[in-house]
PDB file of N, CA and C in Angstrom:
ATOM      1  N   UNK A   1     -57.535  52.947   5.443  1.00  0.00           N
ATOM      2  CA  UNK A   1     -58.691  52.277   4.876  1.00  0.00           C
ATOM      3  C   UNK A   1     -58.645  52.393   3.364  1.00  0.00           C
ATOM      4  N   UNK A   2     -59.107  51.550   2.667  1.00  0.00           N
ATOM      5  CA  UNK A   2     -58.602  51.038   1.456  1.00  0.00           C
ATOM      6  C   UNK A   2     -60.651  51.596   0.849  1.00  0.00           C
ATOM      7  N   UNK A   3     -60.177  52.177  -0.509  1.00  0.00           N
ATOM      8  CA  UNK A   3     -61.663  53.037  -0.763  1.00  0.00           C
ATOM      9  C   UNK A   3     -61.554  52.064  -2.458  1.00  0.00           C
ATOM     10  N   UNK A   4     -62.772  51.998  -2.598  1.00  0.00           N
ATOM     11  CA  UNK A   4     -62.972  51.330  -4.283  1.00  0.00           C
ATOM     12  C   UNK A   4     -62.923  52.077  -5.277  1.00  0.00           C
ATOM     13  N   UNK A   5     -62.693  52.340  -6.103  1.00  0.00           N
ATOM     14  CA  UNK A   5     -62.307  53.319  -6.991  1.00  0.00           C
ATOM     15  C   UNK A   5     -63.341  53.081  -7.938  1.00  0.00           C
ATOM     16  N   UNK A   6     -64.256  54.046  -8.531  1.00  0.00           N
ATOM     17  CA  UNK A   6     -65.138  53.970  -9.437  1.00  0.00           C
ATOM     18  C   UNK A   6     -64.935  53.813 -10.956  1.00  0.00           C
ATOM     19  N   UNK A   7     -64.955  52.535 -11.219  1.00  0.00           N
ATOM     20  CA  UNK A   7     -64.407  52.268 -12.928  1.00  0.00           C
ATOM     21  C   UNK A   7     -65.353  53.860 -13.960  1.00  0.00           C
ATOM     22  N   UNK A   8     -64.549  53.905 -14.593  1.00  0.00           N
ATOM     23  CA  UNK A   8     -64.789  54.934 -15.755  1.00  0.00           C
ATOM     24  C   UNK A   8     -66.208  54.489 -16.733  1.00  0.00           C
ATOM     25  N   UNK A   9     -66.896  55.487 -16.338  1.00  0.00           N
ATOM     26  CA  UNK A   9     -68.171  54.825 -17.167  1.00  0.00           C
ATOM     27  C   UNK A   9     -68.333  55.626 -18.569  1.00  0.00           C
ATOM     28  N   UNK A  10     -69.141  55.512 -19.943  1.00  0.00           N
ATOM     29  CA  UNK A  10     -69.265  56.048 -20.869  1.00  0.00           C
ATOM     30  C   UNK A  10     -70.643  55.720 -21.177  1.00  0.00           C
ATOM     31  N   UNK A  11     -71.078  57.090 -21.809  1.00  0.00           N
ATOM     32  CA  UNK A  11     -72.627  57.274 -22.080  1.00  0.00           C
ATOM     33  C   UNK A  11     -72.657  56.338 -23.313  1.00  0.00           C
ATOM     34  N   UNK A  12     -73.827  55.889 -23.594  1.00  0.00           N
ATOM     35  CA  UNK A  12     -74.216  55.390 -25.139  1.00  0.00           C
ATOM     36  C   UNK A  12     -75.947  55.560 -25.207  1.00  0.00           C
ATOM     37  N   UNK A  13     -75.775  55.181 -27.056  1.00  0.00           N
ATOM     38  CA  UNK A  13     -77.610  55.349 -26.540  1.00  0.00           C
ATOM     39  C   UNK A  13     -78.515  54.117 -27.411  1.00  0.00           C
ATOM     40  N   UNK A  14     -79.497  54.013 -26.640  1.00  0.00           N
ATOM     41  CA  UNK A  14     -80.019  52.415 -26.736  1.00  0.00           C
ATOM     42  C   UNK A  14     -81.318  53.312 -27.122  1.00  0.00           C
ATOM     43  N   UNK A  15     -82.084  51.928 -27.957  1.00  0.00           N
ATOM     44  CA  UNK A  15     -83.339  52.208 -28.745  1.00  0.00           C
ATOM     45  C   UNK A  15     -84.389  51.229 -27.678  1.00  0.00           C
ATOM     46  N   UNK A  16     -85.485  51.702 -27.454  1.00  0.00           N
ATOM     47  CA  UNK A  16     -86.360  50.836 -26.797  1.00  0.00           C
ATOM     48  C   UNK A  16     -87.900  50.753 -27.524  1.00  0.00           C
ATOM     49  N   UNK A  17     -88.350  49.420 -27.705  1.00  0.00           N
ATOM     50  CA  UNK A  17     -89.905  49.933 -28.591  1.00  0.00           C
ATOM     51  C   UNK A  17     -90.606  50.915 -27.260  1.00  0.00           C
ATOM     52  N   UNK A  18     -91.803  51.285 -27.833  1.00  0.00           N
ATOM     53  CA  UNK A  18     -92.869  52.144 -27.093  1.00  0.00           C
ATOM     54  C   UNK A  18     -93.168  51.632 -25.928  1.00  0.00           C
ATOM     55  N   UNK A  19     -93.651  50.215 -26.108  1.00  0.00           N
ATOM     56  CA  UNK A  19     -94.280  49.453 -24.899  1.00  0.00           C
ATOM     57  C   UNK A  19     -93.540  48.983 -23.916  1.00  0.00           C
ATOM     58  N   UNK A  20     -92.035  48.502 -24.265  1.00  0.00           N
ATOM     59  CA  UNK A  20     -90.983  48.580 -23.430  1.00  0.00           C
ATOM     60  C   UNK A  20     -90.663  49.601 -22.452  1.00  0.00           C
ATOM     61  N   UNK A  21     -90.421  50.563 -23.077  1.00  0.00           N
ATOM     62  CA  UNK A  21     -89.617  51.748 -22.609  1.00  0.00           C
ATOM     63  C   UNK A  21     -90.986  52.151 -21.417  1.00  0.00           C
ATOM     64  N   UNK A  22     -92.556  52.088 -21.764  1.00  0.00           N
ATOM     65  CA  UNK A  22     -93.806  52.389 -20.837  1.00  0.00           C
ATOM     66  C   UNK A  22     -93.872  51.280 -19.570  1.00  0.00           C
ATOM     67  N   UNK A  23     -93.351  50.114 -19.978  1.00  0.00           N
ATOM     68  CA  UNK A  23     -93.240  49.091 -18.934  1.00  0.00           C
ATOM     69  C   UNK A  23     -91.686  49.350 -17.546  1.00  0.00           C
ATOM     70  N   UNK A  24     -91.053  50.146 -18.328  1.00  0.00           N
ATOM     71  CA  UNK A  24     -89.712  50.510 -17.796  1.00  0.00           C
ATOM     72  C   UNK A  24     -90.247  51.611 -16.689  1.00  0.00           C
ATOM     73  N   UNK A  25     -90.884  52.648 -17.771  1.00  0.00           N
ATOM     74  CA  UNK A  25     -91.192  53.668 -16.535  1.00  0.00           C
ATOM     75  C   UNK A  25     -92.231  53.679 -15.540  1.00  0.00           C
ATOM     76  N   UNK A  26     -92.958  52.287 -15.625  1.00  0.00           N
ATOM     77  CA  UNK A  26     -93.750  51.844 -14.840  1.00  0.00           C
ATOM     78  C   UNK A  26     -93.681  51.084 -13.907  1.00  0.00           C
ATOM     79  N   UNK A  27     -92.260  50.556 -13.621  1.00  0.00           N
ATOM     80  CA  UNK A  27     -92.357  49.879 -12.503  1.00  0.00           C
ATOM     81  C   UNK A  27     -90.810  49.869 -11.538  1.00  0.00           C
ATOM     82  N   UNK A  28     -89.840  51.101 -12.876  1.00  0.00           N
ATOM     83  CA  UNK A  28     -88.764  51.576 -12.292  1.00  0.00           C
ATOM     84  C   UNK A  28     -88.471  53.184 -11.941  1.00  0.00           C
ATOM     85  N   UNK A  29     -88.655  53.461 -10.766  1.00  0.00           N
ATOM     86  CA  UNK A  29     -88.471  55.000 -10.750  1.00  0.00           C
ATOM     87  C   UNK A  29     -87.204  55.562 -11.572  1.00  0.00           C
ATOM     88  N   UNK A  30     -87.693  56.941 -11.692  1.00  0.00           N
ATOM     89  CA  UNK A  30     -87.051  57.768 -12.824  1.00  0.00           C
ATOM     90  C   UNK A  30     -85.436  57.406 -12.323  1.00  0.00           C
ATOM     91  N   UNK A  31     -84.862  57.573 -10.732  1.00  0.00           N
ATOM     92  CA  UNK A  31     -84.135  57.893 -10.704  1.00  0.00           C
ATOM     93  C   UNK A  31     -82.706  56.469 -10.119  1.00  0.00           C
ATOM     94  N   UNK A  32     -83.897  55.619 -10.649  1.00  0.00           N
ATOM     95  CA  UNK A  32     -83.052  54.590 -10.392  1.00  0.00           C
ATOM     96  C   UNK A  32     -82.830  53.320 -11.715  1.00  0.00           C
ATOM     97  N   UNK A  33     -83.133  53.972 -12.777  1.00  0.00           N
ATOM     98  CA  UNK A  33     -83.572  53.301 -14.288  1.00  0.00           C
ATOM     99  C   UNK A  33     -81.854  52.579 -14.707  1.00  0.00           C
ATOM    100  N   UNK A  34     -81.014  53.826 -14.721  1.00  0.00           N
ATOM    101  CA  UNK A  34     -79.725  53.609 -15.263  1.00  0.00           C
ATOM    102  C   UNK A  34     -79.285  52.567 -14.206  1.00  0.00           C
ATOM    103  N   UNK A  35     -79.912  52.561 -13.025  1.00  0.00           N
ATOM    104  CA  UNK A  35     -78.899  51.264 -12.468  1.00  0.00           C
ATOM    105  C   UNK A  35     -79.454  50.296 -12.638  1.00  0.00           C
ATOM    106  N   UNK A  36     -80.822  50.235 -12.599  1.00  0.00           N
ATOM    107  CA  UNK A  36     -81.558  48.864 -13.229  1.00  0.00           C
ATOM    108  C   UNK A  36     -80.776  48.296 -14.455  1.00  0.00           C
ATOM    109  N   UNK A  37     -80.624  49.262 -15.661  1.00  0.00           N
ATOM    110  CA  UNK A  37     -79.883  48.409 -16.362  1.00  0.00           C
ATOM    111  C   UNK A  37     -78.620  48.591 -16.544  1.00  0.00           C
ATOM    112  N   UNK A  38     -78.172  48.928 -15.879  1.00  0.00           N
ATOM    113  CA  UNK A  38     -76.734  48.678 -15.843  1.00  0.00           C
ATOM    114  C   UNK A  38     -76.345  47.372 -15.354  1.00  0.00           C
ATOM    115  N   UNK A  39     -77.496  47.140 -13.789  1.00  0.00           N
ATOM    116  CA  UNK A  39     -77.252  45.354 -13.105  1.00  0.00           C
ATOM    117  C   UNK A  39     -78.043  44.641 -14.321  1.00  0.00           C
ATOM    118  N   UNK A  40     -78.805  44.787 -15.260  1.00  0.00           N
ATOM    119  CA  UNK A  40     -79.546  43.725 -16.231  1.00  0.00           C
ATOM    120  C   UNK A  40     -78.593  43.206 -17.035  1.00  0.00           C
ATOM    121  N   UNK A  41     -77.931  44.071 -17.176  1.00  0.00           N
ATOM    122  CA  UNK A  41     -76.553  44.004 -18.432  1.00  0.00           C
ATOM    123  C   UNK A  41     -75.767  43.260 -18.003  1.00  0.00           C
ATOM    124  N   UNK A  42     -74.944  43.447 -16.485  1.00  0.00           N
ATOM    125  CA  UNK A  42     -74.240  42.611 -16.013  1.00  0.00           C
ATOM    126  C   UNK A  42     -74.465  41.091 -15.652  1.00  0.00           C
ATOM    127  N   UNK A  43     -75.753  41.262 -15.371  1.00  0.00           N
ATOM    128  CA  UNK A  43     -76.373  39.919 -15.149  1.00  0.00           C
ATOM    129  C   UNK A  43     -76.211  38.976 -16.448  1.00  0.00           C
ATOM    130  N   UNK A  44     -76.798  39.357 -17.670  1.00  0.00           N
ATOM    131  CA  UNK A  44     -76.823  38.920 -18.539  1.00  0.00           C
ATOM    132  C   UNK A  44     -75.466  38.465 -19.547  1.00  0.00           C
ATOM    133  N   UNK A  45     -74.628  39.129 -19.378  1.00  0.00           N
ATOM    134  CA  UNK A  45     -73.196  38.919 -19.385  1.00  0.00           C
ATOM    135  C   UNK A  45     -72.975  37.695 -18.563  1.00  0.00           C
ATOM    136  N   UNK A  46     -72.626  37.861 -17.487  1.00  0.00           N
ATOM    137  CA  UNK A  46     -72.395  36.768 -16.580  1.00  0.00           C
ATOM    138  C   UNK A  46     -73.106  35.882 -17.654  1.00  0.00           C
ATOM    139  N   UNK A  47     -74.481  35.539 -17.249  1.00  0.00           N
ATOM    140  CA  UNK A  47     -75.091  34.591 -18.154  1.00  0.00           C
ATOM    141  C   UNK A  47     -74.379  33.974 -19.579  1.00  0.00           C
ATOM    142  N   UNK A  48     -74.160  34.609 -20.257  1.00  0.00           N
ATOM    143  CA  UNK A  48     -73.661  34.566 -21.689  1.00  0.00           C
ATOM    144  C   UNK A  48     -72.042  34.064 -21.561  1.00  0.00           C
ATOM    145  N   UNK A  49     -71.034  34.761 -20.758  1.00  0.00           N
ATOM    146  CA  UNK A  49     -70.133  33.853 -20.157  1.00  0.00           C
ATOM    147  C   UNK A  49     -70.027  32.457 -19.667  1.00  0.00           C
ATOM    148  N   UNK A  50     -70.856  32.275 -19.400  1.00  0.00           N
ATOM    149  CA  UNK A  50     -71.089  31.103 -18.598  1.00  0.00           C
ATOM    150  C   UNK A  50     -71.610  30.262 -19.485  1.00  0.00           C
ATOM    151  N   UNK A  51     -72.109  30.642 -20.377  1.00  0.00           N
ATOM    152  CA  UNK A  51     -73.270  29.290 -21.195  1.00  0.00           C
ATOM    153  C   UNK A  51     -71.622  29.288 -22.258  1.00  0.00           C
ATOM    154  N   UNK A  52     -70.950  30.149 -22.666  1.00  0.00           N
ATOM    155  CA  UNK A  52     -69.572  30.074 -23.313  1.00  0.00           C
ATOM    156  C   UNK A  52     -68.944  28.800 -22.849  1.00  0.00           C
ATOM    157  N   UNK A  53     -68.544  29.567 -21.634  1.00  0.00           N
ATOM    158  CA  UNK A  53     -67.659  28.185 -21.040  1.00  0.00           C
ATOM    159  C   UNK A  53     -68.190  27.054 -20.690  1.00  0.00           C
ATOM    160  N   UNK A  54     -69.321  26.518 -20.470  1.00  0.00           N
ATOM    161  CA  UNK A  54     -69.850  25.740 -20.917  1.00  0.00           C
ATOM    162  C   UNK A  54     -69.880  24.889 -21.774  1.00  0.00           C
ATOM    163  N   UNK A  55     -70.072  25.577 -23.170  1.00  0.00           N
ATOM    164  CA  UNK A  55     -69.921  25.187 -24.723  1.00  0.00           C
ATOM    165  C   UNK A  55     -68.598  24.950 -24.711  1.00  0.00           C
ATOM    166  N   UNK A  56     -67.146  25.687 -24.379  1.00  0.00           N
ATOM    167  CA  UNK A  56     -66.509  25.146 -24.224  1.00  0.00           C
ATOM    168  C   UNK A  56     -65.889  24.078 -23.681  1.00  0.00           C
ATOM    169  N   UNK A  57     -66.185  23.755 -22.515  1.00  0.00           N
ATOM    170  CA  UNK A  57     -66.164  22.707 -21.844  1.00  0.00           C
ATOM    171  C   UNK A  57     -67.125  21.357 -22.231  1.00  0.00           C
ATOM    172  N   UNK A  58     -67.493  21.388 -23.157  1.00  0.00           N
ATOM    173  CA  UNK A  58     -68.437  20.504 -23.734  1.00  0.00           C
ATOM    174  C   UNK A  58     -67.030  19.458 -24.344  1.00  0.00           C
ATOM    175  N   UNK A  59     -67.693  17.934 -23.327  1.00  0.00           N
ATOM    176  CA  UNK A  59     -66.910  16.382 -24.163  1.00  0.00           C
ATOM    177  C   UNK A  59     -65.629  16.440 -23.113  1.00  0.00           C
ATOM    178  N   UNK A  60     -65.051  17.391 -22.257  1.00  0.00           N
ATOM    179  CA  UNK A  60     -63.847  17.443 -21.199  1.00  0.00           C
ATOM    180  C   UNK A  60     -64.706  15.870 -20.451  1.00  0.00           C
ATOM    181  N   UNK A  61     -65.602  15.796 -20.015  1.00  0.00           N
ATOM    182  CA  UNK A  61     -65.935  14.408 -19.104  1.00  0.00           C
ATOM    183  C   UNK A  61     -66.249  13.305 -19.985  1.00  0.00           C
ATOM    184  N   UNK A  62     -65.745  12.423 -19.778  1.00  0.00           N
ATOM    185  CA  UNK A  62     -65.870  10.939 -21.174  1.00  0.00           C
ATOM    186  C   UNK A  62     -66.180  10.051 -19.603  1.00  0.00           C
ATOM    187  N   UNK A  63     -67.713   9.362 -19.854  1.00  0.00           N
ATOM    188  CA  UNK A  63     -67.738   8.314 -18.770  1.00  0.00           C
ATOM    189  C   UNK A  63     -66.916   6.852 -19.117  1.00  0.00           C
ATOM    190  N   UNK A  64     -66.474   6.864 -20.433  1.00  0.00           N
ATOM    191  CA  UNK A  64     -65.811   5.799 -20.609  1.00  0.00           C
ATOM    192  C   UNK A  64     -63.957   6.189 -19.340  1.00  0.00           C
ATOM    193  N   UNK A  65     -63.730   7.132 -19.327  1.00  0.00           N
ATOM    194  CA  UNK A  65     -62.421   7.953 -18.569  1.00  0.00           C
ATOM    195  C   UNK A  65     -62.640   7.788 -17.217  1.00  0.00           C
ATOM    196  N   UNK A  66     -63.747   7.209 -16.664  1.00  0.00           N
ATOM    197  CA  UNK A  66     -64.354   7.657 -15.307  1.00  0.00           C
ATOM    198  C   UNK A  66     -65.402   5.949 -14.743  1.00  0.00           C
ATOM    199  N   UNK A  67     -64.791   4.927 -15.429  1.00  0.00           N
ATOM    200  CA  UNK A  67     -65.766   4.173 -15.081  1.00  0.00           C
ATOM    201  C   UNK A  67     -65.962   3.976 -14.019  1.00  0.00           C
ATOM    202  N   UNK A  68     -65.411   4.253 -12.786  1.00  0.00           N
ATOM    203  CA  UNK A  68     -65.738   4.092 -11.674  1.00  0.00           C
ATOM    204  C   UNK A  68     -66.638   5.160 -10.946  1.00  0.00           C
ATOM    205  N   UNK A  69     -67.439   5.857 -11.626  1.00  0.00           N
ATOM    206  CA  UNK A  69     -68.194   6.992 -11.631  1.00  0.00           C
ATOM    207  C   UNK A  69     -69.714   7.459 -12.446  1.00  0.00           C
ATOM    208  N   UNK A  70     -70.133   5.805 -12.691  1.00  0.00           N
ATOM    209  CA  UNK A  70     -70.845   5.528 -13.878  1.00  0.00           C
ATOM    210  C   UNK A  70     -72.514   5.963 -13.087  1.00  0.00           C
ATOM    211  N   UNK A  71     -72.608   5.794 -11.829  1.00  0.00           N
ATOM    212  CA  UNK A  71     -74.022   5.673 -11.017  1.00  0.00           C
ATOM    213  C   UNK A  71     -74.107   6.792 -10.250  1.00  0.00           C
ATOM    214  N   UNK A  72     -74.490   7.203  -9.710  1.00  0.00           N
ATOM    215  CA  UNK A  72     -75.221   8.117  -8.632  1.00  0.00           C
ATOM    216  C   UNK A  72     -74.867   7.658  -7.309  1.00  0.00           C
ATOM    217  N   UNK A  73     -74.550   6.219  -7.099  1.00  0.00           N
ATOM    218  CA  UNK A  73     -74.170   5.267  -6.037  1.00  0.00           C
ATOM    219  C   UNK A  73     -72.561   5.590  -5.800  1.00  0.00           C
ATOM    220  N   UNK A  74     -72.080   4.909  -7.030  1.00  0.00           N
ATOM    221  CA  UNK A  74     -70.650   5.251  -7.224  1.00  0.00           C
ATOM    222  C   UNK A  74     -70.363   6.559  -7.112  1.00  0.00           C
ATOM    223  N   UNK A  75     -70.541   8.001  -7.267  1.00  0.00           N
ATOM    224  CA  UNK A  75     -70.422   9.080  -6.837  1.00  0.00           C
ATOM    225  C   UNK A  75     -70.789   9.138  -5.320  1.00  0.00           C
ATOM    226  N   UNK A  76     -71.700   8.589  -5.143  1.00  0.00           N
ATOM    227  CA  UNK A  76     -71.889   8.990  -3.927  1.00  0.00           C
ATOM    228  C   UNK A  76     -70.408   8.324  -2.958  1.00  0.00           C
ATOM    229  N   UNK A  77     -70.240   7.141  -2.984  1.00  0.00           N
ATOM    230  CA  UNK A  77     -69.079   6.361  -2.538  1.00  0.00           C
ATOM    231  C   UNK A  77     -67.933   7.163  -2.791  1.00  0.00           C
ATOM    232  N   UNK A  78     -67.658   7.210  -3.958  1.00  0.00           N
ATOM    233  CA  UNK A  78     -66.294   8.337  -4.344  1.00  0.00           C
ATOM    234  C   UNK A  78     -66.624   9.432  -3.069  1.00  0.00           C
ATOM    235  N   UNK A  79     -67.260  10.467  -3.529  1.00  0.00           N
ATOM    236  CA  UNK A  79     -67.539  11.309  -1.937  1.00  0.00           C
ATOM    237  C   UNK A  79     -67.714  10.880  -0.977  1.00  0.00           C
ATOM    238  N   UNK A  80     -68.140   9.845  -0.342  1.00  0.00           N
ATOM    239  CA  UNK A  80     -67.877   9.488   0.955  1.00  0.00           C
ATOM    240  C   UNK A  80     -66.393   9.133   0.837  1.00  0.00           C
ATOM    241  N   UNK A  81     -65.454   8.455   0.245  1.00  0.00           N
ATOM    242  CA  UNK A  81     -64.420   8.180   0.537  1.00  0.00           C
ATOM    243  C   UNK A  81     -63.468   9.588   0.539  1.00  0.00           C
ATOM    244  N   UNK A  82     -63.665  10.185  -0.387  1.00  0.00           N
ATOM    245  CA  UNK A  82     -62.878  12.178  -0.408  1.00  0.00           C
ATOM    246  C   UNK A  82     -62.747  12.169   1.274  1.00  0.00           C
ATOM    247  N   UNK A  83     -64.108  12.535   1.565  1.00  0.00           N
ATOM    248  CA  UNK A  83     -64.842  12.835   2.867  1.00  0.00           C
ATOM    249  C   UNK A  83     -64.056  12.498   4.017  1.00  0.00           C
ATOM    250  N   UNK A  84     -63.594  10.880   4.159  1.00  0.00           N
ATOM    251  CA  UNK A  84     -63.308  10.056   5.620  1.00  0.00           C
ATOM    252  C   UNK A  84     -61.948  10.408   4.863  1.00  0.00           C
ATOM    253  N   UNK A  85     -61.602  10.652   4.059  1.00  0.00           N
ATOM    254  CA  UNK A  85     -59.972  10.749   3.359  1.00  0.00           C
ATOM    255  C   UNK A  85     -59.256  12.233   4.394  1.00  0.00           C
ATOM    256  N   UNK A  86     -60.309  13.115   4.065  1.00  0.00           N
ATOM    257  CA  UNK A  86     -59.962  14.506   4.752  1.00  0.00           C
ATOM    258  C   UNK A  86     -60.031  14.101   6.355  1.00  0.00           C
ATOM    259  N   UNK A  87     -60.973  13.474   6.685  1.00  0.00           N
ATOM    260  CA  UNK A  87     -61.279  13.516   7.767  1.00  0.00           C
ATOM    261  C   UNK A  87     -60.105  12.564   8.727  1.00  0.00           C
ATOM    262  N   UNK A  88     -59.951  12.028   7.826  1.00  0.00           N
ATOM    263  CA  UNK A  88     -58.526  11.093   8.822  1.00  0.00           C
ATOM    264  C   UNK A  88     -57.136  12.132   9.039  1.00  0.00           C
ATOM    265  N   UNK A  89     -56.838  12.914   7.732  1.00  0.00           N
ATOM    266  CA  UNK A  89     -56.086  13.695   7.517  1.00  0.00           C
ATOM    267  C   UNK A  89     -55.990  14.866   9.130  1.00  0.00           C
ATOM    268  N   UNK A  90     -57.299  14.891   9.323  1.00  0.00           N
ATOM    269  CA  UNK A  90     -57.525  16.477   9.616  1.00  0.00           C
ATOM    270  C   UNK A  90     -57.714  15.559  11.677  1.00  0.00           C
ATOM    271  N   UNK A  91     -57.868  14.056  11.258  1.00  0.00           N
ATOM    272  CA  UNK A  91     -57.975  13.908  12.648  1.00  0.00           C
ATOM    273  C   UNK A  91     -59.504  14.169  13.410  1.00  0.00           C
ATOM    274  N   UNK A  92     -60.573  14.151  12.399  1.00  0.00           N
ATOM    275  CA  UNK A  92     -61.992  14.479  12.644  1.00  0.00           C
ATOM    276  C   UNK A  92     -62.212  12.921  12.783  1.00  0.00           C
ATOM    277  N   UNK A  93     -63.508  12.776  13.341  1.00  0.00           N
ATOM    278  CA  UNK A  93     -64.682  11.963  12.910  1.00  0.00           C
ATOM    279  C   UNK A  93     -65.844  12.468  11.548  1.00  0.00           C
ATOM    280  N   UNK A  94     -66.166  11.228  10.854  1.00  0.00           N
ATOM    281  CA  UNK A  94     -66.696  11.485   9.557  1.00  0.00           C
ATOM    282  C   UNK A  94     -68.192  11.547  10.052  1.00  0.00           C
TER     283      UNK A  94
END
């Protein structure tokens, strides 16, 4: 059986105003605070990654590149055709 190995963690130290830090200990027990934010952090990462690549990916789709993809109709058609495409492939009914 294959066990997860616990990444290496390191202390640091964070500043919180008054009213923060009273809202923290008010609705997160003492002994579960550090994991609260440890998942806030990660969450927020993710987040911040994502709005990145995003920004990066900003102008990759040109509807002039795609005119057959201009409506909500036409997408929809494009996916139905993917769809009966696999489905002939695979020997299904659509």
């Amino acid at each position: 059986m294959r066990t997860k190995t616990k990444p290496v963690t390191t202390r640091i130290n964070v500043s919180l105003s008054e009213p923060l830090l009273q809202e923290l200990r008010e609705l997160v027990p003492p002994r579960e605070r550090n994991q609260f934010i440890v998942e806030l952090i990660e969450r927020e990462v993710k987040r911040l990654k994502l709005i990145k690549a995003l920004e990066l990916s900003f102008g990759a789709w040109s509807d002039e590149d795609y005119p057959h993809l201009k409506t909500p109709e036409d997408i929809d058609r494009w996916v139905r055709s993917l769809r009966e495409a696999i489905c002939h492939v695979l020997g299904t009914k659509s």
